[in-house]
C-alpha atoms as a PDB file:
ATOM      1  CA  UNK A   1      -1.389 104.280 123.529  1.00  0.00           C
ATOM      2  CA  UNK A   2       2.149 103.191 122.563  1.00  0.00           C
ATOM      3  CA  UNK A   3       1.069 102.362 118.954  1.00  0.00           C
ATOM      4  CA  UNK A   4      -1.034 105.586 117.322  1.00  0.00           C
ATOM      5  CA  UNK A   5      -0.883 105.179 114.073  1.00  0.00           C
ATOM      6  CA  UNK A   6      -1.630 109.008 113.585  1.00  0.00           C
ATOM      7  CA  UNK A   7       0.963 110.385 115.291  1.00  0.00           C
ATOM      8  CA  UNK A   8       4.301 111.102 113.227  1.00  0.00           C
ATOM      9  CA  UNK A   9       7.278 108.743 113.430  1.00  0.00           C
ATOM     10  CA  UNK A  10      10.027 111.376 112.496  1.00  0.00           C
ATOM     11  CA  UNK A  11      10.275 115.294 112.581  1.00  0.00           C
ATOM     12  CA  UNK A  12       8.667 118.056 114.367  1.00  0.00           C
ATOM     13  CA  UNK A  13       4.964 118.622 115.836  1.00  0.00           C
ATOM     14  CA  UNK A  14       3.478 121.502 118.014  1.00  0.00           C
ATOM     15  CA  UNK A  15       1.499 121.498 120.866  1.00  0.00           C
ATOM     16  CA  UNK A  16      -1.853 120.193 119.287  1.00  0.00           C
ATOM     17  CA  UNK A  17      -0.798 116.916 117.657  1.00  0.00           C
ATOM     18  CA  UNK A  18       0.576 116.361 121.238  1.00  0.00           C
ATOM     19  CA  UNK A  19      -1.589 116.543 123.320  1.00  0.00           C
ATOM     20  CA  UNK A  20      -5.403 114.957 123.705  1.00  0.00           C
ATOM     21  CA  UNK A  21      -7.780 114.553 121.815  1.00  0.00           C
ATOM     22  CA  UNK A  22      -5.593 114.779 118.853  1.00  0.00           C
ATOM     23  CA  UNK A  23      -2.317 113.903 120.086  1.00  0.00           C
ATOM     24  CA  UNK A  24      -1.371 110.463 122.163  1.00  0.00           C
ATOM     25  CA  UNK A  25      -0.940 112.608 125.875  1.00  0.00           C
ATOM     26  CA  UNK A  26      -3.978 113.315 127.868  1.00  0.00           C
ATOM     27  CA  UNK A  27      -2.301 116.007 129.777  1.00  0.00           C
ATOM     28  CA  UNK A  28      -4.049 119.696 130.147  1.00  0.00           C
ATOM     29  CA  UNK A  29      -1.974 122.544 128.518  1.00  0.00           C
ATOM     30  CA  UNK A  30      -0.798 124.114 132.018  1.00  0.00           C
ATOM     31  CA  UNK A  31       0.235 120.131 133.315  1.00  0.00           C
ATOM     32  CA  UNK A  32       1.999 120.152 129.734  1.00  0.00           C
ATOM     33  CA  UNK A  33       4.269 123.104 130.454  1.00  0.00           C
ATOM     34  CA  UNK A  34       4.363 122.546 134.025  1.00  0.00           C
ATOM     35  CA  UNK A  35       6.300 119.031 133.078  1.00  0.00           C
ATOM     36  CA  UNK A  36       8.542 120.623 130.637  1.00  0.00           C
ATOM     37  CA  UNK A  37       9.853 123.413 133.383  1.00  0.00           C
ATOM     38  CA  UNK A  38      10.093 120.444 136.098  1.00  0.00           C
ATOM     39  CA  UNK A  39      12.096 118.447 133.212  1.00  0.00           C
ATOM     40  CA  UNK A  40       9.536 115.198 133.323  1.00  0.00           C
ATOM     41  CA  UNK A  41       8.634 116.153 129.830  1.00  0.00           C
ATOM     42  CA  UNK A  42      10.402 117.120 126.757  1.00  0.00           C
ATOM     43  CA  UNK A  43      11.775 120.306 126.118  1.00  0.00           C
ATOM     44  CA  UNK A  44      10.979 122.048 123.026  1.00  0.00           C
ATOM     45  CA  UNK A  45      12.796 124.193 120.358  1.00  0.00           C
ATOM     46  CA  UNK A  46      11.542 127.581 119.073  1.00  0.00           C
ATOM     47  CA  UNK A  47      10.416 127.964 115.278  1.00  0.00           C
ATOM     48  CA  UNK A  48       9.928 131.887 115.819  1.00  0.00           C
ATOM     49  CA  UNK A  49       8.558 134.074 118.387  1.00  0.00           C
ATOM     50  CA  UNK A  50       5.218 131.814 118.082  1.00  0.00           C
ATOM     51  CA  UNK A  51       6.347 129.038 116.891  1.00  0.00           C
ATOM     52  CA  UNK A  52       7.077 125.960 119.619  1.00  0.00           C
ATOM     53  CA  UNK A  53       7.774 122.380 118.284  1.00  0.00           C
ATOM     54  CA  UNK A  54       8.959 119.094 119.312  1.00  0.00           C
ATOM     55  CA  UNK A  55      10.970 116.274 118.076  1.00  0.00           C
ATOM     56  CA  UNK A  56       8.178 113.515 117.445  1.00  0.00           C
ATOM     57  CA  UNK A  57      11.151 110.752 118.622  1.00  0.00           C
ATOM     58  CA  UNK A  58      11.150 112.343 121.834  1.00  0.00           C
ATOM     59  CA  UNK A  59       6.856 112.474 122.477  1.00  0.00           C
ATOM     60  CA  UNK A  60       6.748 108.729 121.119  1.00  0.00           C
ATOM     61  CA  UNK A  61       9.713 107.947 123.877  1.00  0.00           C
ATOM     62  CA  UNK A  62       7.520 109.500 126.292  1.00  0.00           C
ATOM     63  CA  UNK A  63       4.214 107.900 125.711  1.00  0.00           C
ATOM     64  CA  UNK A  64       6.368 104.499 124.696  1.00  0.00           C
ATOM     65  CA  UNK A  65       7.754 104.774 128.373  1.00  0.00           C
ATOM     66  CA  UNK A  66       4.533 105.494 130.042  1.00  0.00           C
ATOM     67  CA  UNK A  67       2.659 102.797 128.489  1.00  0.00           C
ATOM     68  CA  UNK A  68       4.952 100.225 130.369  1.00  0.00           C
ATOM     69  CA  UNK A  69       3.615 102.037 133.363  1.00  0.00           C
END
């Protein structure tokens, strides 16, 4: 999981290239947000009113971390 070659190195990515089957976390959406309230993942930055993204350093910290698991 730590090396997907799809998944950006630099810059910012929503919800969908984060998260499975796309993206390189196989979380549900509620278990997503659930983790970013309880801190255990990232939080996000707003775009606009429906725009949520992420830094893509921060999601390739977090799967880089939990591969070692």
């Amino acid at each position: 999981m730590s090396s997907n070659p799809n998944f950006p190195r630099t810059g910012l990515v929503r919800l969908s290239a984060i998260l499975a089957p796309v993206g390189p976390i196989p979380v549900s959406k509620s278990t997503w947000w659930e983790g970013v309230r309880s801190g255990r993942f990232p939080k996000p930055s707003k775009l606009g009113p429906r725009t949520t993204v992420w830094r893509a350093e921060d999601i390739r910290a977090l799967y880089g971390e939990r591969s070692h698991d």
